[in-house]
Protein backbone atom coordinates (compact mmCIF):
# COMPACT_ATOMS: atom_id res chain seq x y z
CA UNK A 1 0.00 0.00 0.00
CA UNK A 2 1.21 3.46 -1.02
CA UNK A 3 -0.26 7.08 0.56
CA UNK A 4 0.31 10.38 -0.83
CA UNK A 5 -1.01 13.28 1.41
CA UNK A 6 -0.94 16.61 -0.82
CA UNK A 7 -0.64 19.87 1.03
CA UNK A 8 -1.05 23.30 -0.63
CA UNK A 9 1.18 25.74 1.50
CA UNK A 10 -0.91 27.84 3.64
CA UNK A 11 -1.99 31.65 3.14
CA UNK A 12 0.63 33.89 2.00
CA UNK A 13 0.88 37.63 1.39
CA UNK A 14 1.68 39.04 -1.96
CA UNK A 15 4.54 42.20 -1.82
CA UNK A 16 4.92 44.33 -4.23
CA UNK A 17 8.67 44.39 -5.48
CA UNK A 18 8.92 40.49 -4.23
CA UNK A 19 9.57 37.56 -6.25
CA UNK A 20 6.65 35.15 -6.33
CA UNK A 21 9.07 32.68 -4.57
CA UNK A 22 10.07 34.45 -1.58
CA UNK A 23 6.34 35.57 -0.38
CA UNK A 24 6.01 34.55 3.02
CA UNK A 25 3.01 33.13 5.21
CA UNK A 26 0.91 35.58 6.35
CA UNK A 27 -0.78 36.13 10.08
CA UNK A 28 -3.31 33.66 8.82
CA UNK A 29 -0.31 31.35 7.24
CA UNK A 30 0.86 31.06 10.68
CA UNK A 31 -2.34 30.27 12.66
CA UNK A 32 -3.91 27.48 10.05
CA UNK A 33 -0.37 25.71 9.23
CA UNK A 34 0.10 25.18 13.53
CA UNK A 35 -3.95 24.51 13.70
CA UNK A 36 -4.03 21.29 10.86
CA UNK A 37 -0.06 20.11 12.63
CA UNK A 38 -2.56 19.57 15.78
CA UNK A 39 -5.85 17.77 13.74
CA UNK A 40 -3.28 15.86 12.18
CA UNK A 41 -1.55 14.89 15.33
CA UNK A 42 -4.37 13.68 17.08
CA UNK A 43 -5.11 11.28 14.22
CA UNK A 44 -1.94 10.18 14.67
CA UNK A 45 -0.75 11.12 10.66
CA UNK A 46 2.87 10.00 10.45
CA UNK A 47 4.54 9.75 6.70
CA UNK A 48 7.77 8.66 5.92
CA UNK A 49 9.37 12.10 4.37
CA UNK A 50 7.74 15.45 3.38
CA UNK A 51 8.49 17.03 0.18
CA UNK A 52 8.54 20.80 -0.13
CA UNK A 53 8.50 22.95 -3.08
CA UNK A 54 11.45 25.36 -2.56
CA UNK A 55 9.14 28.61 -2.30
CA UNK A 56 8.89 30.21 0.97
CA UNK A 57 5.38 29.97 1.60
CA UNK A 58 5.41 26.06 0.74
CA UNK A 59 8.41 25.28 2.59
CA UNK A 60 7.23 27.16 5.81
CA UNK A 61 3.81 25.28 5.40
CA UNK A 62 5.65 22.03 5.73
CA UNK A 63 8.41 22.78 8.34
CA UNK A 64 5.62 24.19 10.85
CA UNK A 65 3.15 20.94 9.71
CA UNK A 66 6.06 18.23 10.37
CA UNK A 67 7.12 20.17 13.52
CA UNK A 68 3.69 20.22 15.09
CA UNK A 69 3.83 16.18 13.92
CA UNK A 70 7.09 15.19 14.54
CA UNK A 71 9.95 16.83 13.98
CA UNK A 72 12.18 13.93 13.28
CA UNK A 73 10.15 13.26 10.30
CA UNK A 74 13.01 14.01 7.18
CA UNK A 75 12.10 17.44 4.88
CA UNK A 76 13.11 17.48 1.88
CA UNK A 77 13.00 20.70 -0.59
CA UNK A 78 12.17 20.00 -4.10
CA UNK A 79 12.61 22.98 -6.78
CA UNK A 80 10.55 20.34 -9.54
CA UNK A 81 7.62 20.96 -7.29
CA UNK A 82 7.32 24.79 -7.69
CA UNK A 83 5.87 25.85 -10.59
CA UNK A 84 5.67 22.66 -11.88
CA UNK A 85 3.08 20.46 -14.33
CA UNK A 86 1.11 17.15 -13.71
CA UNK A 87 3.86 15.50 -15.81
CA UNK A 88 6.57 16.80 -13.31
CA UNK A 89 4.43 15.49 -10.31
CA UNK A 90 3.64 12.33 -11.99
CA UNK A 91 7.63 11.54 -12.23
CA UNK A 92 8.70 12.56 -9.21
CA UNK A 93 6.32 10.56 -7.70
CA UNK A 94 6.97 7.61 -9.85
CA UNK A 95 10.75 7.78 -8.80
CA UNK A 96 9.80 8.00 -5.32
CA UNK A 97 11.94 5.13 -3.42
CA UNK A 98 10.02 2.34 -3.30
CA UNK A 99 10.98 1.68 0.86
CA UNK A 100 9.11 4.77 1.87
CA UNK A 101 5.17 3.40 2.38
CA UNK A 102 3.64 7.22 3.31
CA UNK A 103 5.11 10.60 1.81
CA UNK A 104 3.60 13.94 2.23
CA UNK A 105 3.90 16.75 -0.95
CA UNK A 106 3.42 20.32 -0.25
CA UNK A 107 2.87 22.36 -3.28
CA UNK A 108 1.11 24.86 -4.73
CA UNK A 109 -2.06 25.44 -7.00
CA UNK A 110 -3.45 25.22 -9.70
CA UNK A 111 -1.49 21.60 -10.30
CA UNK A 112 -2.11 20.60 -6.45
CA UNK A 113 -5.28 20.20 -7.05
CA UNK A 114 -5.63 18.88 -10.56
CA UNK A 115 -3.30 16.02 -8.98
CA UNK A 116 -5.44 15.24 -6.42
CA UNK A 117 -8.58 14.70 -8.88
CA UNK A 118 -6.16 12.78 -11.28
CA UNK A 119 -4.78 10.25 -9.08
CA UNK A 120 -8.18 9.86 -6.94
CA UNK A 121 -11.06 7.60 -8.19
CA UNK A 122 -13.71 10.32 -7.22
CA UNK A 123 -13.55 14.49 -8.08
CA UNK A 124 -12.77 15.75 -4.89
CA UNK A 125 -12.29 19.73 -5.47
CA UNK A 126 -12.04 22.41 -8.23
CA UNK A 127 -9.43 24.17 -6.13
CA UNK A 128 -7.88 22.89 -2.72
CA UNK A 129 -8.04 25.60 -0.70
CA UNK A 130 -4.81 26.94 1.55
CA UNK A 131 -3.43 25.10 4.00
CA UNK A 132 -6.10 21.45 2.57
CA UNK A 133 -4.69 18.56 3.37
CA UNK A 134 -5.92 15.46 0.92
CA UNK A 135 -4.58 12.06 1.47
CA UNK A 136 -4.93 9.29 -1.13
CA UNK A 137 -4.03 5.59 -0.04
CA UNK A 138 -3.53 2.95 -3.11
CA UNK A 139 -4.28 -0.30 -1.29
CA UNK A 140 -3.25 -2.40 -4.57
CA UNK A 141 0.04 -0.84 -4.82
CA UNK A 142 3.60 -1.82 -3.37
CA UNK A 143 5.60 0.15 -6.30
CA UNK A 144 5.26 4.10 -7.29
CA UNK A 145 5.84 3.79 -10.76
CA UNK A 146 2.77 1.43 -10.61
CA UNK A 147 0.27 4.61 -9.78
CA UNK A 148 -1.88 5.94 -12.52
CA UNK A 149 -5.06 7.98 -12.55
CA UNK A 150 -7.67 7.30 -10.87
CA UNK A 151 -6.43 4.47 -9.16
CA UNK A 152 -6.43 6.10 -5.03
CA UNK A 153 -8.95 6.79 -2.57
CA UNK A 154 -9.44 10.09 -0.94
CA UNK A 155 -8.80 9.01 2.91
CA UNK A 156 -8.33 12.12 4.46
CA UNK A 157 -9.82 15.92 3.24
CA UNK A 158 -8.65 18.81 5.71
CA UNK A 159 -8.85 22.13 5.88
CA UNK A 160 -8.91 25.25 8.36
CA UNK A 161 -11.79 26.93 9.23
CA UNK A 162 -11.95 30.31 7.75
């Protein structure tokens, strides 16, 4: 079995004069990121590695997620993942190491979301909203190359309140 949780970064401010990469969280960023760490705590959520697109706002998402987890859990930042197609998320996850059972991707929208309805069995959203956690377990599968569309179920769907 194989689980992908996808995780759009949380709310971020846009600053004039700043590169789309380096916006930050905002005050909201940094109450929802802390406030889903918790939900997912208490269900005990636990996967192998997170994966961070390199942008500020994604890579904040996931270090205050995995801290309020676990903080042993390994981060890894991914420069594929920002500003990147289906196709790029489709072979990064295909070349995912076949010993890790559970990873978690945080990214950004629009392809976020178009992943999560490709790889799922049911439409789930038109646009994840920030800071939605979706998890999709493939009970059939033992090998990440073998994952194609359509072929996970949504387990988890998360978001903060607004």
């Amino acid at each position: 079995m194989k689980q992908i949780t996808f995780i759009r970064h949380a709310k971020s401010n846009h600053i004039m004069g700043l590169r789309d990469h380096d916006r930050p969280l905002n005050e909201r960023g940094h109450k929802d990121a802390p406030t889903i760490a918790s939900i997912l705590k208490s269900e005990n959520f636990s996967p192998d590695i997170f994966f961070s697109s390199t942008a500020l706002r994604a890579l904040k998402t996931a270090e205050l997620i995995r801290d309020g987890v676990n903080p042993n859990i390994p981060l890894e930042e991914h420069a594929l993942l920002y500003h990147a197609f289906i196709q790029d998320y489709t072979q990064f996850i295909h070349d995912i190491d076949n010993t890790l059972s559970h990873i978690a991707i945080v990214g950004h929208n629009p392809t976020i979301s178009m992943m999560v309805n490709l790889l799922s069995k049911e439409n789930v959203t038109d646009s994840m909203p920030t800071c939605c956690i979706v998890s999709i377990t493939f009970n059939d599968i033992d090998n990440w190359h073998s994952i194609s569309p359509h072929s996970g179920h949504v387990t988890r769907y998360t978001y903060p309140e607004k």
